[in-house]
N, C-alpha and C. Protein backbone atom coordinates (compact mmCIF):
# COMPACT_ATOMS: atom_id res chain seq x y z
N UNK A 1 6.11 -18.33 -1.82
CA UNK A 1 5.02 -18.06 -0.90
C UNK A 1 5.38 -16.92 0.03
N UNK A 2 6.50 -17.10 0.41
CA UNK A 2 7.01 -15.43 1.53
C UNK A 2 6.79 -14.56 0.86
N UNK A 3 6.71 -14.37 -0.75
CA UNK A 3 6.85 -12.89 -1.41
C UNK A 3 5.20 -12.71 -0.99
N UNK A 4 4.44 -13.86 -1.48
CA UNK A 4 2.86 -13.67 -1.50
C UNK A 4 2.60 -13.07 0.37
N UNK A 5 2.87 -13.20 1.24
CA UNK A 5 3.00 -13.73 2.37
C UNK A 5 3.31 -12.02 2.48
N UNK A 6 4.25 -11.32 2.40
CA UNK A 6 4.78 -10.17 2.25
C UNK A 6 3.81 -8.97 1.97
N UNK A 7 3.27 -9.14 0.59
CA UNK A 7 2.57 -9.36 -0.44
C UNK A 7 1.07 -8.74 0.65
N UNK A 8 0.86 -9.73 1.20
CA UNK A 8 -0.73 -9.45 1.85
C UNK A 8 -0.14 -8.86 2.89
N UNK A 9 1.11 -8.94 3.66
CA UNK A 9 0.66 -8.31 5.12
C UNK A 9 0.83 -6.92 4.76
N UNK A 10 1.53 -6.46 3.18
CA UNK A 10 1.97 -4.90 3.20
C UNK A 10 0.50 -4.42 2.61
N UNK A 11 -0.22 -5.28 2.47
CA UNK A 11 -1.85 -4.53 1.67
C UNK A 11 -2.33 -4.35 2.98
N UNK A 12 -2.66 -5.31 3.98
CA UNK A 12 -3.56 -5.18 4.83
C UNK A 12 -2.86 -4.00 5.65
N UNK A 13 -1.68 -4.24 5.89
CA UNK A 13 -1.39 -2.27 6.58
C UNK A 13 -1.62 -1.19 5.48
N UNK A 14 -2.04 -1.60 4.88
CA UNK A 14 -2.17 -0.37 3.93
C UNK A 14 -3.45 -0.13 3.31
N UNK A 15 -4.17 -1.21 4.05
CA UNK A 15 -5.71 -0.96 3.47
C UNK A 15 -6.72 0.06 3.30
N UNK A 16 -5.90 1.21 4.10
CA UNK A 16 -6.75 2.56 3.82
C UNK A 16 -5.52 3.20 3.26
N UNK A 17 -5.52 3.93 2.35
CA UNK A 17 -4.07 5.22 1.67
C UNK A 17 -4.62 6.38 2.42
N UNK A 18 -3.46 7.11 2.43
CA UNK A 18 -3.37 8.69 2.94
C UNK A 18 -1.95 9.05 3.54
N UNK A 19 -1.91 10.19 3.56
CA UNK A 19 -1.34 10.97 4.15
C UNK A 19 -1.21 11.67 5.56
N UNK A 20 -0.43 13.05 5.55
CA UNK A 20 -0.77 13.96 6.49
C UNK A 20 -1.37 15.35 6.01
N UNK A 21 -0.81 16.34 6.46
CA UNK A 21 -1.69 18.01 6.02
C UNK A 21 -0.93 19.05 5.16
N UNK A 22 -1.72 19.75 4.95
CA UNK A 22 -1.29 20.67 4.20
C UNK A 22 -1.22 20.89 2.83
N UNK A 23 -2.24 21.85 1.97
CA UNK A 23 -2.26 22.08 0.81
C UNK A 23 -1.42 22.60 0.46
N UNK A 24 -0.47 22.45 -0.94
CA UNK A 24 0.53 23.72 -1.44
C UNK A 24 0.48 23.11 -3.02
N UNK A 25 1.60 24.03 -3.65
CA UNK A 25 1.63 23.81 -5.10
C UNK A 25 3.21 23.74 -5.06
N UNK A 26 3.52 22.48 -6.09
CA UNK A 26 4.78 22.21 -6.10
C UNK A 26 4.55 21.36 -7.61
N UNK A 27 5.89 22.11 -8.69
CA UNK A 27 5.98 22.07 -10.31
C UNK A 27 4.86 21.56 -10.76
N UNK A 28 3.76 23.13 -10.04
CA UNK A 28 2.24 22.64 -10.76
C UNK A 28 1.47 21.97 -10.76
N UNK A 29 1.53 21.08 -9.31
CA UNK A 29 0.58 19.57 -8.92
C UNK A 29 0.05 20.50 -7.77
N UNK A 30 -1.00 20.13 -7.51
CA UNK A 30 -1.42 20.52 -5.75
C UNK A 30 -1.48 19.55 -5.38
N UNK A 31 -0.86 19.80 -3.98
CA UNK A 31 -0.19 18.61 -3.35
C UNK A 31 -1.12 18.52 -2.32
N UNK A 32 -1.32 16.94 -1.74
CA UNK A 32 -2.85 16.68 -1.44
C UNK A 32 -2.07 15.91 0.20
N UNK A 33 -2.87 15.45 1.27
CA UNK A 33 -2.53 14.74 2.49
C UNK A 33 -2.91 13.72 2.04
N UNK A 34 -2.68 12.45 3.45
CA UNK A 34 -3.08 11.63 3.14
C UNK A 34 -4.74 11.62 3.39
N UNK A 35 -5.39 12.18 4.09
CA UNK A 35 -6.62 12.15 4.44
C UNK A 35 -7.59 12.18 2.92
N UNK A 36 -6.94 13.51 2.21
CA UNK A 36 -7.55 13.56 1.00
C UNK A 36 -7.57 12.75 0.39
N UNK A 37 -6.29 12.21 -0.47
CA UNK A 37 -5.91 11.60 -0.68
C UNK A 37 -6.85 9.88 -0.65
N UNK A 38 -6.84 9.78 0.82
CA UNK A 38 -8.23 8.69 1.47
C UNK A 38 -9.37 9.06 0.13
N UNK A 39 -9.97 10.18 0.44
CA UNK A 39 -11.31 10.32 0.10
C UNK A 39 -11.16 10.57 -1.50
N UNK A 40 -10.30 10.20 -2.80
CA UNK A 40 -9.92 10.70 -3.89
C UNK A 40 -9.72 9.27 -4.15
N UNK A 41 -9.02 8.32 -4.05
CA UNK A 41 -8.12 7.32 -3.94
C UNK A 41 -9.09 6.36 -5.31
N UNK A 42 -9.89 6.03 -4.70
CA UNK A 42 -10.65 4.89 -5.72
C UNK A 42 -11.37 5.56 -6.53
N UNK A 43 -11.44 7.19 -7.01
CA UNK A 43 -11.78 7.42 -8.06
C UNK A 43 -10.59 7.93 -9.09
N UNK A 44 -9.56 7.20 -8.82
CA UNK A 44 -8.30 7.77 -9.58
C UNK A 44 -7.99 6.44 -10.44
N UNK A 45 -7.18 6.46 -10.96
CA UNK A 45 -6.69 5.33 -11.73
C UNK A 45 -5.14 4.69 -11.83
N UNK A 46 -4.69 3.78 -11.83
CA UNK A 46 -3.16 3.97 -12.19
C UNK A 46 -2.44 4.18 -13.46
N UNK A 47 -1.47 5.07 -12.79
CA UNK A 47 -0.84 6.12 -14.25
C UNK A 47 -0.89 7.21 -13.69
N UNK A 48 -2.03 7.60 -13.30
CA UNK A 48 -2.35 9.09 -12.65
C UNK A 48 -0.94 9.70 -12.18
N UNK A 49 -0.70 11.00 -11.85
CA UNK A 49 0.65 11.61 -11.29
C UNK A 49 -0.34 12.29 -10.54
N UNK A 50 0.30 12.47 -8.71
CA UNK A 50 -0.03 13.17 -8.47
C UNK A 50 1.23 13.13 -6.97
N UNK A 51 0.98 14.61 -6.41
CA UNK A 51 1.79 14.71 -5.52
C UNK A 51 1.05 14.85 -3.80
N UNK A 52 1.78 14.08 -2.97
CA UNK A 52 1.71 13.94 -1.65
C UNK A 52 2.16 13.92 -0.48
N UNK A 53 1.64 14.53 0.64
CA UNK A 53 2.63 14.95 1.61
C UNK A 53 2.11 14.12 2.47
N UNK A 54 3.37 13.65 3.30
CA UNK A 54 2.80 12.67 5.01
C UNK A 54 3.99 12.11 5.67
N UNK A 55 3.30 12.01 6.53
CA UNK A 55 4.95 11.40 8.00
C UNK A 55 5.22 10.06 7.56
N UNK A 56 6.73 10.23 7.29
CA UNK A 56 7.55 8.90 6.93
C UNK A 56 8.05 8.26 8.12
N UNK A 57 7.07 6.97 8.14
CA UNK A 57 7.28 5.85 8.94
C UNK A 57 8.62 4.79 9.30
N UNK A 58 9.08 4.89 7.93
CA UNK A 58 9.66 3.47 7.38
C UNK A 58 10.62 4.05 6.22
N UNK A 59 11.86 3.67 6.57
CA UNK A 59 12.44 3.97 5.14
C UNK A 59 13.56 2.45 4.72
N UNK A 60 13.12 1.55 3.90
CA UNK A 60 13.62 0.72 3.77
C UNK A 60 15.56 0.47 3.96
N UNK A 61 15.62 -0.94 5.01
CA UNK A 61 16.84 -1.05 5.18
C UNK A 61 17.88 -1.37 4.40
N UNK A 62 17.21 -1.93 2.77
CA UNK A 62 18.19 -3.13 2.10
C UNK A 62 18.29 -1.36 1.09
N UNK A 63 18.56 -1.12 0.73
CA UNK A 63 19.09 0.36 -0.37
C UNK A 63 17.97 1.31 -0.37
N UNK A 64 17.09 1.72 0.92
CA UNK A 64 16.50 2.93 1.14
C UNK A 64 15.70 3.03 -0.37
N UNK A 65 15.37 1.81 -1.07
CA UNK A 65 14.30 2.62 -2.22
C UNK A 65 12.89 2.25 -2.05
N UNK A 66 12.35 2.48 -0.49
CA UNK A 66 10.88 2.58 -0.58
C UNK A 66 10.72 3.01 1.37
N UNK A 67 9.77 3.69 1.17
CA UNK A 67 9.15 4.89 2.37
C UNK A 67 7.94 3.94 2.74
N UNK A 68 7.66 4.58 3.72
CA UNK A 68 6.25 4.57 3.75
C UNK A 68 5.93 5.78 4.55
N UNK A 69 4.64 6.38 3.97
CA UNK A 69 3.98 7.51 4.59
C UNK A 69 2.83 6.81 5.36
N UNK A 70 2.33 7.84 6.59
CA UNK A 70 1.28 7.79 7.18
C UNK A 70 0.93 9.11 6.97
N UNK A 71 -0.57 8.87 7.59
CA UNK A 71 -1.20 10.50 7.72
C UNK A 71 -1.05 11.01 9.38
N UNK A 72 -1.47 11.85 9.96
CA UNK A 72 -1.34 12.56 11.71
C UNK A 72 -1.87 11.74 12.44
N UNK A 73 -2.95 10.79 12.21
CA UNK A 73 -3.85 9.67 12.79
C UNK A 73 -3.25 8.17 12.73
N UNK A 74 -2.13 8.49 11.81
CA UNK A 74 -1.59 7.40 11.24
C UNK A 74 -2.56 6.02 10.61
N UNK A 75 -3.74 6.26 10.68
CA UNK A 75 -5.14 5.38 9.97
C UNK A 75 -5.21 4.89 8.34
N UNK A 76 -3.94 6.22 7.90
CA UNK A 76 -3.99 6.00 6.39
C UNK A 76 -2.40 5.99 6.28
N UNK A 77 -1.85 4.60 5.44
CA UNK A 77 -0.72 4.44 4.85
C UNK A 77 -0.62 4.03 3.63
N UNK A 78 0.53 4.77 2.90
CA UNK A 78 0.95 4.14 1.55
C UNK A 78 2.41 3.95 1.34
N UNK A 79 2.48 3.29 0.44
CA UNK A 79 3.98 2.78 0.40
C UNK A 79 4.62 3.41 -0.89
N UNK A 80 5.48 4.27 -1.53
CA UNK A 80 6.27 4.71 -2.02
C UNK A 80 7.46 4.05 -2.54
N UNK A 81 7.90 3.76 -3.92
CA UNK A 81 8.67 3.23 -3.90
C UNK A 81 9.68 4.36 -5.31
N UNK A 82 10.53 4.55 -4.66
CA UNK A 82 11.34 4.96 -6.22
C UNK A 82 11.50 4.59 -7.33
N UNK A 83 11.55 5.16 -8.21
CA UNK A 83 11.33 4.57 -9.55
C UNK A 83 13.31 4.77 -9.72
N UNK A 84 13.36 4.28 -11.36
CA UNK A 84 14.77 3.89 -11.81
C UNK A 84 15.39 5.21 -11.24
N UNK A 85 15.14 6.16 -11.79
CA UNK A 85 15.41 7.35 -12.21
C UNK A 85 15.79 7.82 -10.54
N UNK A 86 15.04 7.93 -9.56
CA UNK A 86 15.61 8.06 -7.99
C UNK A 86 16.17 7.34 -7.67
N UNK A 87 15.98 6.12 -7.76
CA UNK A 87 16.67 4.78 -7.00
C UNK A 87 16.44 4.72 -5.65
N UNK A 88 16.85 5.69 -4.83
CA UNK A 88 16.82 5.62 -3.42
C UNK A 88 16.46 6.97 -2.45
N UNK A 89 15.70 6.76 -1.43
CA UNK A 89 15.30 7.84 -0.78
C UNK A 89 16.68 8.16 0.35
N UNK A 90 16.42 9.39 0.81
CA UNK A 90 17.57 9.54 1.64
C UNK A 90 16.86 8.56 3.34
N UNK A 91 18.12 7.91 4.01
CA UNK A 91 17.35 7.27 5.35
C UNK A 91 17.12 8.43 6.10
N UNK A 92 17.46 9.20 6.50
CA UNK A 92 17.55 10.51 7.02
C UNK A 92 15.57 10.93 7.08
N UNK A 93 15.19 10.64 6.39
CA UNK A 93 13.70 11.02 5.99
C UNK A 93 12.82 10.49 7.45
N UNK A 94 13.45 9.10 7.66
CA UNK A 94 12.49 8.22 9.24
C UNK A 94 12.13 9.77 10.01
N UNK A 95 10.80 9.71 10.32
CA UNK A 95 10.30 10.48 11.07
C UNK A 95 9.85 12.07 11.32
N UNK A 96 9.76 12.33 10.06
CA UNK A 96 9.34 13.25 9.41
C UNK A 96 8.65 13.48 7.93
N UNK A 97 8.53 14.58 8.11
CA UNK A 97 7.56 15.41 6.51
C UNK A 97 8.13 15.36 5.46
N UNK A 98 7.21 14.63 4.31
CA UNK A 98 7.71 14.75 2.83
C UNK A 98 6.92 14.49 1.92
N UNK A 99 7.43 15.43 1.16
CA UNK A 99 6.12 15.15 -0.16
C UNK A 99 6.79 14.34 -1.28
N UNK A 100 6.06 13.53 -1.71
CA UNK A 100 6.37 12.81 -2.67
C UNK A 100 5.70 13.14 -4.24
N UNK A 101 6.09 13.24 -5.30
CA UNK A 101 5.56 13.15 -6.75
C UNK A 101 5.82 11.96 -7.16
N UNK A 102 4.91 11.59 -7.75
CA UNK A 102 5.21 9.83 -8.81
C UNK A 102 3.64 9.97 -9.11
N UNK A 103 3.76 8.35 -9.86
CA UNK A 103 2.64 7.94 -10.48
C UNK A 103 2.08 6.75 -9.52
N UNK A 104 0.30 6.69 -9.31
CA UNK A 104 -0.03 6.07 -8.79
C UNK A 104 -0.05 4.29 -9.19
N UNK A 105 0.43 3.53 -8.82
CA UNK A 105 -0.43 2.22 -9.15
C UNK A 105 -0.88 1.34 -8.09
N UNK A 106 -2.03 0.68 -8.46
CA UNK A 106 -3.15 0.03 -8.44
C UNK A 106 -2.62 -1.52 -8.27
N UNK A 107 -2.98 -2.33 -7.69
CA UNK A 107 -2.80 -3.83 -7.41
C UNK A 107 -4.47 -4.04 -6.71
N UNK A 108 -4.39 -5.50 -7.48
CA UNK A 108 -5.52 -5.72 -7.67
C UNK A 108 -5.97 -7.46 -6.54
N UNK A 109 -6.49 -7.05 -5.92
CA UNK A 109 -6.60 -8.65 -5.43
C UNK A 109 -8.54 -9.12 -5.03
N UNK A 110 -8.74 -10.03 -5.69
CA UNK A 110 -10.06 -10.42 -6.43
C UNK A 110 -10.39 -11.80 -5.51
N UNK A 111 -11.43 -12.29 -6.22
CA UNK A 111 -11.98 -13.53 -5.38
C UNK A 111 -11.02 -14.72 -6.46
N UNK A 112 -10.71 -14.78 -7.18
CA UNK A 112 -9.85 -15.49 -8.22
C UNK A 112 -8.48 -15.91 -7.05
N UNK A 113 -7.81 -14.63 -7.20
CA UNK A 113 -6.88 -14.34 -6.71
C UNK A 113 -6.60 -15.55 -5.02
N UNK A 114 -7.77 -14.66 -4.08
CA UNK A 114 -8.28 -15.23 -3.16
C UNK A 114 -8.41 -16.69 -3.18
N UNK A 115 -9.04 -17.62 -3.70
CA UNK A 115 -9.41 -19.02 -4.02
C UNK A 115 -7.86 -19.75 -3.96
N UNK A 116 -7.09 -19.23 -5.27
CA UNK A 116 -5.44 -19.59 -5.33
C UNK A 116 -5.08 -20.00 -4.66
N UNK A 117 -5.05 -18.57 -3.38
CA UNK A 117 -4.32 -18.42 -2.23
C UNK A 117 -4.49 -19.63 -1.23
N UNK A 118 -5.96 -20.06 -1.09
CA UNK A 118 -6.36 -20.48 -0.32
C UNK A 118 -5.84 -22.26 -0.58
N UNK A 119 -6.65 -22.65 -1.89
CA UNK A 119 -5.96 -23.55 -2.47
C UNK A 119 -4.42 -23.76 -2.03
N UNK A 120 -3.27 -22.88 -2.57
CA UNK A 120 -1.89 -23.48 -2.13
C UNK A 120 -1.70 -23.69 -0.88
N UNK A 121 -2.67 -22.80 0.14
CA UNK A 121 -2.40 -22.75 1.65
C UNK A 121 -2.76 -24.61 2.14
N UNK A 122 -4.25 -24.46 1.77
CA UNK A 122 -4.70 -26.18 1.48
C UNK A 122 -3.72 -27.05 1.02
N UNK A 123 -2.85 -26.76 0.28
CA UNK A 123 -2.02 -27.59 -0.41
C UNK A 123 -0.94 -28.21 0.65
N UNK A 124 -0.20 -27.06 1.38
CA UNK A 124 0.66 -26.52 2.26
C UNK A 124 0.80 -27.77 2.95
N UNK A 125 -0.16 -27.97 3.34
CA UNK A 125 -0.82 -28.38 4.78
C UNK A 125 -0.53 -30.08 4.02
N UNK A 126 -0.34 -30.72 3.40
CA UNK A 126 -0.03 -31.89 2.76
C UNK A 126 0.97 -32.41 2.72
N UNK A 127 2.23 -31.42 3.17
CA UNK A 127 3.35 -31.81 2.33
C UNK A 127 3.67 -33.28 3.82
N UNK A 128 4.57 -33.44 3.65
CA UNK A 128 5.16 -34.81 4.67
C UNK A 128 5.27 -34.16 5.75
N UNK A 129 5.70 -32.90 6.20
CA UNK A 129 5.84 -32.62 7.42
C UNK A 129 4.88 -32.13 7.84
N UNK A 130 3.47 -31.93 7.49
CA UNK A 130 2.38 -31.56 7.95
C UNK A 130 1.94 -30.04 7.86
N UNK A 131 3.18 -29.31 7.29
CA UNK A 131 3.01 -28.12 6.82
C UNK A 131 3.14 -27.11 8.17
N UNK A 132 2.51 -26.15 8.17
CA UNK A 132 2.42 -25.23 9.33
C UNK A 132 0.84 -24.93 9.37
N UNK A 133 -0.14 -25.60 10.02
CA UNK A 133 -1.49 -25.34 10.27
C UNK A 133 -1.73 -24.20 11.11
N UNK A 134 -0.69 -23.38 12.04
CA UNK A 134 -0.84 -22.15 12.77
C UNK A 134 -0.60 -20.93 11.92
N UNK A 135 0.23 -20.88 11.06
CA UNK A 135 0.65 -19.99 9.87
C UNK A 135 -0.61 -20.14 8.82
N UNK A 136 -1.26 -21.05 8.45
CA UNK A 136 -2.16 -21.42 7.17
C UNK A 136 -3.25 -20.72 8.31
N UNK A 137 -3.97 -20.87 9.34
CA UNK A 137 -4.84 -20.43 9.72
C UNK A 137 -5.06 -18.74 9.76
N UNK A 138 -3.31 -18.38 10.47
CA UNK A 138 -3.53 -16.99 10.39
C UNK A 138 -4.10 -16.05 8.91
N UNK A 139 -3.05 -16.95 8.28
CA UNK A 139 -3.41 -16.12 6.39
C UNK A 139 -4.58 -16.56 6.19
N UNK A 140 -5.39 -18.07 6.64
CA UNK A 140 -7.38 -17.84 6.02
C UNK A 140 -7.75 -16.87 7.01
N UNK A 141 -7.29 -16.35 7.88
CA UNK A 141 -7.91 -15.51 8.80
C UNK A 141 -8.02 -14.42 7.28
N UNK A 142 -6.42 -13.74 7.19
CA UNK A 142 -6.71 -12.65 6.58
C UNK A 142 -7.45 -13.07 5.26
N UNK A 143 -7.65 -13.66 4.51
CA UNK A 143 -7.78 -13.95 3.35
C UNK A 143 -9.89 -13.72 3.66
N UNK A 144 -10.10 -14.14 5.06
CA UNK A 144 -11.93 -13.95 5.34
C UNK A 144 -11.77 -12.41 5.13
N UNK A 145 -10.66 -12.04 5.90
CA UNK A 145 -10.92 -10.52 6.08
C UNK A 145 -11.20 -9.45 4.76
N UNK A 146 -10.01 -10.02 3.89
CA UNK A 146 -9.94 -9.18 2.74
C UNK A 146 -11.38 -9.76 2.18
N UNK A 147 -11.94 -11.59 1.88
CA UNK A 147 -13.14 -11.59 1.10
C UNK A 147 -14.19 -10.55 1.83
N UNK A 148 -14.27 -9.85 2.78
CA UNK A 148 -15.13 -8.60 4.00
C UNK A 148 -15.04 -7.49 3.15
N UNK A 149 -13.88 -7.38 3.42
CA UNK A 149 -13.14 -5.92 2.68
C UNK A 149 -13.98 -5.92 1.54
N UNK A 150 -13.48 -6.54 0.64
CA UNK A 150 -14.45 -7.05 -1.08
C UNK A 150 -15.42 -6.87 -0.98
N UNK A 151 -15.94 -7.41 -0.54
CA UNK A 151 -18.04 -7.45 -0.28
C UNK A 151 -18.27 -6.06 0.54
N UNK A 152 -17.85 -5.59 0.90
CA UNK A 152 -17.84 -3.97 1.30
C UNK A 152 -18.05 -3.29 0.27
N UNK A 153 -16.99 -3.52 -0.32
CA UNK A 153 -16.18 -2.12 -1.74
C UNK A 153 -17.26 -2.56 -2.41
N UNK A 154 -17.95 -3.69 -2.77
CA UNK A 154 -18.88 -3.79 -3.69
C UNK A 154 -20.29 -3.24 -3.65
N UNK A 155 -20.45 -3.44 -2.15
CA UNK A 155 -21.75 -2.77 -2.06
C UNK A 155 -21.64 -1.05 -2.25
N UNK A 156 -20.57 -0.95 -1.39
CA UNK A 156 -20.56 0.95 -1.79
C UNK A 156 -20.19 1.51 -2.95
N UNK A 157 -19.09 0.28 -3.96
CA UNK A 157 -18.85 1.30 -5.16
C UNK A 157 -19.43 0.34 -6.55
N UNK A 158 -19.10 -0.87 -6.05
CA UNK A 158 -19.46 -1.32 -7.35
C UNK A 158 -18.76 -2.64 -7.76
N UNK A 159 -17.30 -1.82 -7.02
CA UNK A 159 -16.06 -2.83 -7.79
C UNK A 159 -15.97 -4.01 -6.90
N UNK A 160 -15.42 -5.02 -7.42
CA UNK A 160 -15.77 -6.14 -6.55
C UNK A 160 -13.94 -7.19 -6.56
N UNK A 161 -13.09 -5.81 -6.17
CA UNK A 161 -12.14 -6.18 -5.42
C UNK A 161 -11.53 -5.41 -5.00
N UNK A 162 -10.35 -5.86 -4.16
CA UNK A 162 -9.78 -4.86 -3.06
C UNK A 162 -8.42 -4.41 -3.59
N UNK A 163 -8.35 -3.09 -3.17
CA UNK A 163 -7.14 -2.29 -4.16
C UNK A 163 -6.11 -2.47 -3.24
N UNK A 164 -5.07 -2.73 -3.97
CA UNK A 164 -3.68 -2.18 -2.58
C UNK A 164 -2.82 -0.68 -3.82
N UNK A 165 -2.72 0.19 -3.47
CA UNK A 165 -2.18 1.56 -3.95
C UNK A 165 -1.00 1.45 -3.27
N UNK A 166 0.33 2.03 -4.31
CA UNK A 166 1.34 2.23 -4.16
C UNK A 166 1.80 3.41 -4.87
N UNK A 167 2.66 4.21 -4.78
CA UNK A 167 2.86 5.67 -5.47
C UNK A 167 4.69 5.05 -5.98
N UNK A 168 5.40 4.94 -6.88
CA UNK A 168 6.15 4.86 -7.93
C UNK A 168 6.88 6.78 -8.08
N UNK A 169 7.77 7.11 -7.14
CA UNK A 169 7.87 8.52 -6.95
C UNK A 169 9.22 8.75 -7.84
N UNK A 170 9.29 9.55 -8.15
CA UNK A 170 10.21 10.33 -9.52
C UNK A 170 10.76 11.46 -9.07
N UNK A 171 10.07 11.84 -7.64
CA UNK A 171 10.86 13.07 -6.92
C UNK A 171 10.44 13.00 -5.25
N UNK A 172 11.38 13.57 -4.35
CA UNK A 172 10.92 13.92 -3.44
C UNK A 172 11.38 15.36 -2.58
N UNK A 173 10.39 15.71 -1.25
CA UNK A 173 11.23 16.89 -0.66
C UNK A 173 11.32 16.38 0.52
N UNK A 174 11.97 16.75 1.49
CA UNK A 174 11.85 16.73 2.96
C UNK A 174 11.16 18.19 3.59
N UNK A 175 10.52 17.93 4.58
CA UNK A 175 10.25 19.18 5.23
C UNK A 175 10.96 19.84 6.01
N UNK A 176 11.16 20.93 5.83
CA UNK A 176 12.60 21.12 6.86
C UNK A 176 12.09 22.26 8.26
């Protein structure tokens, strides 16, 4: 349950993707912010390669193999994670510019999904010690929020669940 738990609080900070600024060309990708990035995002697919620049928030403590970018507003975040082939970002990166290349993927969380959740939380709440009813409330909190989120995305696009985007990077730069 902590991974699931994990799991939702890194979607809901991340419920909008993006970056920061600046167009350029780097081994033939044009490299996009996060803002763009924002406005591109759900008509892309996962697999896609594409490259992105934005202020690194976060550079993981347990072996530095995942970032997180924001954009200048910091409104749009995504999470970055190295693939085999990098393994690890440099820590050095906290608080500054970098563009990242990888492949996008897609995580998917649905009303299916949702119900589960809710269910084991229900479950939770059974065991002999009475569970944690202050913890189970906060997560149906989020769990109303994301079914919001959903019924949003559906009316404006169609799709009728909520994406969490992560970028799978194969290279990076620092800005110097």
């Amino acid at each position: 349950m902590n991974r699931l738990i994990i799991f939702i609080a890194m979607s809901m900070a991340a419920a909008s993707v993006a970056v920061s600024c600046g167009n350029g060309s780097r081994n033939g990708k044009e490299t996009v912010n996060m803002e763009e990035l924002a406005n591109v995002i759900e008509d892309m697919k996962s697999g896609d390669t594409l490259s992105v620049r934005g202020f690194c928030v976060d550079v993981c403590l347990q072996g530095a193999n995942h970032i997180t970018l924001v954009s200048d507003d910091s409104l749009h975040a995504i999470n970055v994670i190295a693939d085999d082939g990098l393994v690890s970002f440099d820590e050095g990166l906290k608080y500054s510019y970098v563009t990242v290349e990888g492949v996008l993927d897609e995580q998917r969380v649905d009303s299916v999904f949702l119900a589960d959740w809710e269910y084991r939380l229900d479950e939770s709440l059974k065991a002999p010690d009475g569970g944690n009813p202050e913890a189970v409330a906060v997560l149906k909190g989020q769990i109303s929020a994301l079914r919001d989120s959903i019924a949003a995305r559906f009316a404006r696009t169609g799709k009728n669940y909520w994406s969490n985007y992560t970028i799978e990077a194969y290279s990076y730069e620092p800005e110097k």
